[in-house]
Protein backbone atom coordinates (compact mmCIF):
# COMPACT_ATOMS: atom_id res chain seq x y z
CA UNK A 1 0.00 0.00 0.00
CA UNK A 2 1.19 3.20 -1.23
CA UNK A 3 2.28 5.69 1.87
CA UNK A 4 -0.63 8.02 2.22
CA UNK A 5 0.27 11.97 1.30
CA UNK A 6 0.35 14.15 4.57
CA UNK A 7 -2.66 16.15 5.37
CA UNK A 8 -2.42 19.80 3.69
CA UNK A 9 -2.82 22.15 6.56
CA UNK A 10 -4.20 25.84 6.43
CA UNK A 11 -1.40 28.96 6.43
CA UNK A 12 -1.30 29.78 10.18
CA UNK A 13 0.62 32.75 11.80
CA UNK A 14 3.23 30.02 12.99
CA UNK A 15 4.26 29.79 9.25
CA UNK A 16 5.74 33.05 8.93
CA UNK A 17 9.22 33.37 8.29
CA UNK A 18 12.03 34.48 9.83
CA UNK A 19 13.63 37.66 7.83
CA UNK A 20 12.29 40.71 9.37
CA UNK A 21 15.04 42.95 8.59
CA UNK A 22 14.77 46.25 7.64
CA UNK A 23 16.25 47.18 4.64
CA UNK A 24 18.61 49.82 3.67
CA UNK A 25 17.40 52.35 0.54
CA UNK A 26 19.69 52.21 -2.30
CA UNK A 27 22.87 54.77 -3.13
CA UNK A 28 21.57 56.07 -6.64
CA UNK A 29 23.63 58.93 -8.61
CA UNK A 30 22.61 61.76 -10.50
CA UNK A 31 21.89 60.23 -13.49
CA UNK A 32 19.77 57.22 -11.51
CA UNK A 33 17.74 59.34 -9.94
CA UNK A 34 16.63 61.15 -13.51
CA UNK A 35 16.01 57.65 -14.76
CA UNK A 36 13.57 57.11 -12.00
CA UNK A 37 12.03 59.95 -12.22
CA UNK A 38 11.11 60.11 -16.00
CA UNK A 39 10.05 56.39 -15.44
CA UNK A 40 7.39 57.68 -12.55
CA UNK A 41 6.21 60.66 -14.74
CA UNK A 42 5.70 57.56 -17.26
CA UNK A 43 4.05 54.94 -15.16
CA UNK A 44 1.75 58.24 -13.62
CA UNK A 45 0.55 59.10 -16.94
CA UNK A 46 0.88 62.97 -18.67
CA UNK A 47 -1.21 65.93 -17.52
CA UNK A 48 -3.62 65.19 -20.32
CA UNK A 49 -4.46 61.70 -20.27
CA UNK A 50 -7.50 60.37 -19.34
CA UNK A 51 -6.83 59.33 -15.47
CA UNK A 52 -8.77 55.49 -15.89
CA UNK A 53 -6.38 54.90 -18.42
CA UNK A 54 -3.13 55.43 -15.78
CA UNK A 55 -0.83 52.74 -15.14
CA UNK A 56 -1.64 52.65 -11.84
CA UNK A 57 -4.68 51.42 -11.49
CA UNK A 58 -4.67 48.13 -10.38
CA UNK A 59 -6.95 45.68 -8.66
CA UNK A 60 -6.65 43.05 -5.82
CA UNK A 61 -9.36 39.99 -6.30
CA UNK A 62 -10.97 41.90 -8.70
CA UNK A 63 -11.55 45.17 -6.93
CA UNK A 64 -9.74 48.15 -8.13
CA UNK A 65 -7.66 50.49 -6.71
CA UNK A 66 -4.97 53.22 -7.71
CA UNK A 67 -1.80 52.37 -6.16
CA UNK A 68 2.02 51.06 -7.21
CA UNK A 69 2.38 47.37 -6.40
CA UNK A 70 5.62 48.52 -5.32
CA UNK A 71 4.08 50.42 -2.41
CA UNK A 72 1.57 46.94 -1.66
CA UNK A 73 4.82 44.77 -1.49
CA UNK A 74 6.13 47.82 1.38
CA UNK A 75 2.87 47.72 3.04
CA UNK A 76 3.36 43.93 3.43
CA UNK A 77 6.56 43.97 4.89
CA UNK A 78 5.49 46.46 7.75
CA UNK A 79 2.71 45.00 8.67
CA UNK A 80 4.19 41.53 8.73
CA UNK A 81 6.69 43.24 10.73
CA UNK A 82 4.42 45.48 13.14
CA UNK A 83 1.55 42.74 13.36
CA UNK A 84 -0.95 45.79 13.73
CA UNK A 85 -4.39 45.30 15.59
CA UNK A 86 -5.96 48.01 13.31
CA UNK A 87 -5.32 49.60 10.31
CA UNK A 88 -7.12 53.10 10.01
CA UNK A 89 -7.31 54.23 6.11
CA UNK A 90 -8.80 57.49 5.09
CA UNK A 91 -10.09 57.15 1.56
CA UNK A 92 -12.02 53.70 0.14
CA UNK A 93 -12.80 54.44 -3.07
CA UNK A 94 -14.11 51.00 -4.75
CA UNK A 95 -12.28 49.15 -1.70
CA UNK A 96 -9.87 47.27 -3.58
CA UNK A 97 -6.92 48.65 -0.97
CA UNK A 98 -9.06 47.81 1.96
CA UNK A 99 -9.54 43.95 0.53
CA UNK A 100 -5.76 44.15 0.10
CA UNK A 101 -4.82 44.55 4.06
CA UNK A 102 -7.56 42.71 5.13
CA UNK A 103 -6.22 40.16 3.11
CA UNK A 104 -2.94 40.61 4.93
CA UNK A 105 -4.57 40.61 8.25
CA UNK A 106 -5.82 37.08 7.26
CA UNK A 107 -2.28 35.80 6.34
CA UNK A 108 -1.44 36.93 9.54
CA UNK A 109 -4.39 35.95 11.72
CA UNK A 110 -4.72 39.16 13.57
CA UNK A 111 -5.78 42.48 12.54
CA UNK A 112 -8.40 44.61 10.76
CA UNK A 113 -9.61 47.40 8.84
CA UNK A 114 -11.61 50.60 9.44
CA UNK A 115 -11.79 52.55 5.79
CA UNK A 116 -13.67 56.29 5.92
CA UNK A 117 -14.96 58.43 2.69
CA UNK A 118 -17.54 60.79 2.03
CA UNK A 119 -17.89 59.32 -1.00
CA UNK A 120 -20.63 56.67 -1.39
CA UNK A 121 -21.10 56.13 -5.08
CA UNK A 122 -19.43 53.01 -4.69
CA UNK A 123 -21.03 51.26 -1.66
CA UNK A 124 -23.11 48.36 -3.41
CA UNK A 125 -20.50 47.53 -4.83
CA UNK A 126 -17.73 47.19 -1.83
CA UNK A 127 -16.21 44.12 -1.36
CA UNK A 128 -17.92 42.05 2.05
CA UNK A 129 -14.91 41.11 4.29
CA UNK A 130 -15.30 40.24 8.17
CA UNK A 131 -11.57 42.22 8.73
CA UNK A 132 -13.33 45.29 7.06
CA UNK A 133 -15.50 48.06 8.86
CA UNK A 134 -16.91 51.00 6.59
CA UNK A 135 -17.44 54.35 7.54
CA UNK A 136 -19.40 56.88 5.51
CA UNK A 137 -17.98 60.65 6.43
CA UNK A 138 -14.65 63.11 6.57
CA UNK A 139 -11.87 62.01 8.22
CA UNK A 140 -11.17 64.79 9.83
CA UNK A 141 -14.80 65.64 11.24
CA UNK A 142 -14.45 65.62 15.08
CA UNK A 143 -17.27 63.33 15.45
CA UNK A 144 -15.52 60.41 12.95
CA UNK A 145 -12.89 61.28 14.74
CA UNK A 146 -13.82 60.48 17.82
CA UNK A 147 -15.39 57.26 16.67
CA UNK A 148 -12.01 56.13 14.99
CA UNK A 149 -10.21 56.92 19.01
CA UNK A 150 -12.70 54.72 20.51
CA UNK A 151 -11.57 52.00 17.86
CA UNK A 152 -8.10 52.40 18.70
CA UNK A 153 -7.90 52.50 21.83
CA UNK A 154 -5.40 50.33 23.70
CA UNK A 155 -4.48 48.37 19.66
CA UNK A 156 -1.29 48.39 17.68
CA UNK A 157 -2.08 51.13 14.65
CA UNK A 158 -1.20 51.63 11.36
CA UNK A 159 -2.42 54.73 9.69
CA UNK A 160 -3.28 55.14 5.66
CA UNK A 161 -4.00 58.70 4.35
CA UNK A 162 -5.63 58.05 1.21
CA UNK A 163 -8.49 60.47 1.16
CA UNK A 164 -8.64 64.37 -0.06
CA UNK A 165 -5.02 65.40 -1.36
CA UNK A 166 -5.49 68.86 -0.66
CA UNK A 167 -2.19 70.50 1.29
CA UNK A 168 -5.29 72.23 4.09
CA UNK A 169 -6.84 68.26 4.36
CA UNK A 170 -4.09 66.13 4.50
CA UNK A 171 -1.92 68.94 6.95
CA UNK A 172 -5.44 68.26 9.01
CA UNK A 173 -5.17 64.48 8.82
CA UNK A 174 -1.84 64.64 10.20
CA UNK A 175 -2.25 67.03 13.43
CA UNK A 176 -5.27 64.82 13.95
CA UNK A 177 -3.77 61.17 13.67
CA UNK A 178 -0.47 61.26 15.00
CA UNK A 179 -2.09 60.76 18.13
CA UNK A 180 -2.89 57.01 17.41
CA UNK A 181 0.50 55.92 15.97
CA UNK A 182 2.76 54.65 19.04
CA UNK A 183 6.35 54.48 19.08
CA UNK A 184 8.05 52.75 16.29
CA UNK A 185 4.34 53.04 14.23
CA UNK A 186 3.98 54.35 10.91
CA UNK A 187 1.38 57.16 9.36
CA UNK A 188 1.39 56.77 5.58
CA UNK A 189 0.79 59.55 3.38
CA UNK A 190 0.19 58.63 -0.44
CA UNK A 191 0.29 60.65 -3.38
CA UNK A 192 3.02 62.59 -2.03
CA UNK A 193 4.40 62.34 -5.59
CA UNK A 194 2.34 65.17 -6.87
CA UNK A 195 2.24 68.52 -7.57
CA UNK A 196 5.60 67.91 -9.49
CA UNK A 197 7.47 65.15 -7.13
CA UNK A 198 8.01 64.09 -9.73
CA UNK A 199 3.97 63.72 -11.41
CA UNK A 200 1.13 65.91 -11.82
CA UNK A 201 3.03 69.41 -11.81
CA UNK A 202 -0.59 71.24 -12.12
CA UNK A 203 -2.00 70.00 -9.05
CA UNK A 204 -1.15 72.72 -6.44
CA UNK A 205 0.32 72.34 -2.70
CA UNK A 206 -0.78 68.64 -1.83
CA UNK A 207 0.58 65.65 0.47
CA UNK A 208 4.07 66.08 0.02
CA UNK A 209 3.99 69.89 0.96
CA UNK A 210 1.71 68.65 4.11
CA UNK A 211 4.24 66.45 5.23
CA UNK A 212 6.95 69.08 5.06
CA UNK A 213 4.67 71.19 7.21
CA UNK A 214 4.14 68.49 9.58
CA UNK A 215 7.58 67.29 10.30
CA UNK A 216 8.10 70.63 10.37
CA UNK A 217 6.41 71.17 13.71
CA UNK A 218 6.35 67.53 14.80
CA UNK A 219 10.00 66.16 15.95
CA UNK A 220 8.67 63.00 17.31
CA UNK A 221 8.34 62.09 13.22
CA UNK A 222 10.82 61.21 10.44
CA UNK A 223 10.45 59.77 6.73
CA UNK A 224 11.60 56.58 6.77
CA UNK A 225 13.83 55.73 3.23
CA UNK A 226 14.18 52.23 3.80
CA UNK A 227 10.59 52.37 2.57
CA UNK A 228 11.42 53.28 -0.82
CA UNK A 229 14.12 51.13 -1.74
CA UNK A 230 12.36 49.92 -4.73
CA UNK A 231 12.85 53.39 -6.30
CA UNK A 232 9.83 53.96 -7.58
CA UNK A 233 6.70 55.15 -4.90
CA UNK A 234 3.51 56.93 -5.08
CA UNK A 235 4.70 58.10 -1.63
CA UNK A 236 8.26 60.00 -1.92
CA UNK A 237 8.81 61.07 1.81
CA UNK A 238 5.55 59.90 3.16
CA UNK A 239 6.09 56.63 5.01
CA UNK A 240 6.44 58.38 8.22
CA UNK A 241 7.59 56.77 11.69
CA UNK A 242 7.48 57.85 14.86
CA UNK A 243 10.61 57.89 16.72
């Protein structure tokens, strides 16, 4: 009689490896970095093109998002690294992002996901996850605010600012989030890439002129480079850590 095959077990937390390091960013030159850049301003799209049509718009099990996979593979090493209880994004869109931690939070067998937007044009159509709580409103109203602290309270954080790119909103989302990101925690700010870093030169003061605002005034923050070693990121200077 043939020796039976071993029973196929289920991916537990207990199967996670090993090789937590961090990283170091890469040395690039002068003439590197323009090769990066004129890649970004490529894989961003022009000024004029149609923004659906933009390279960056991906999905995750069928449920879009805009984001560089590059950024996804970073967001999977910290949170395989910080084992978050919650991870707080501001801006859901069609929820494809959402989906995409939860999914990590599964991997991991811990965590979950609170997503806010005033935007509900999409909400049929949201993706059903247990990890995943929706909430319908700004992310800087007092009120949501509060609601989000409750939430927190006493878990591990991770903080995603996905939501209005506006300099005034994001500068907001900052002052008012810090507060939930421990030592050693990260506060991501995407899109810090435009308003000409290097993409979207039209758009005005945005995310990356928040963040220089906010570390500005707030020592107890720092970009972290090791986050961008793969060269290309939506979020130039916007993984933030606090010390």
């Amino acid at each position: 009689m043939a020796d039976e095959e071993p029973e196929a077990k289920l991916w537990t937390q207990e199967n996670i490896g090993p090789d937590l390091k961090n990283f170091p960013p890469p040395k690039v030159d002068f003439f590197q970095q323009r090769i990066i850049r004129k890649f970004h301003e490529i894989y961003y799209g022009s000024e004029t093109d149609n923004p659906h049509t933009r390279t960056y718009r991906v999905s995750w099990m069928g449920y879009e998002m805009f984001k560089c996979p590059l950024d996804l593979w970073t967001y999977q090493e910290i949170i395989t690294k910080q084992k978050p209880d919650l991870i707080i994004e501001t801006g859901t869109y069609r929820g494809g992002s959402a989906l995409y931690l939860a999914s990590l939070c599964d991997l991991l067998g811990q965590g979950r996901v609170v997503t806010i937007d005033v935007d509900t044009s999409w909400t049929a159509l949201l993706p059903r996850h247990p990890r995943i709580t929706y909430l319908t409103g700004s992310s800087i109203d007092p009120a949501m605010f509060a609601q989000i602290a409750d939430l927190a309270a006493g878990e591990r954080t991770l903080v995603i600012l996905d939501s209005d790119h506006r300099y005034d909103h994001v500068l907001a989302e900052l002052r008012t989030y810090r507060s939930l990101v421990a030592s050693g925690g990260y506060m991501i700010v995407e899109d810090t890439n435009v308003n000409g870093h290097p993409a979207f030169k039209k758009f005005g003061p945005g995310p990356w002129e928040a963040v220089s605002t906010f570390l500005g005034e707030d020592p107890d923050f720092y970009s972290d480079k090791s986050c961008e070693r793969f060269l290309m990121t939506m979020n130039p200077n916007g993984f933030l850590r606090r010390r």
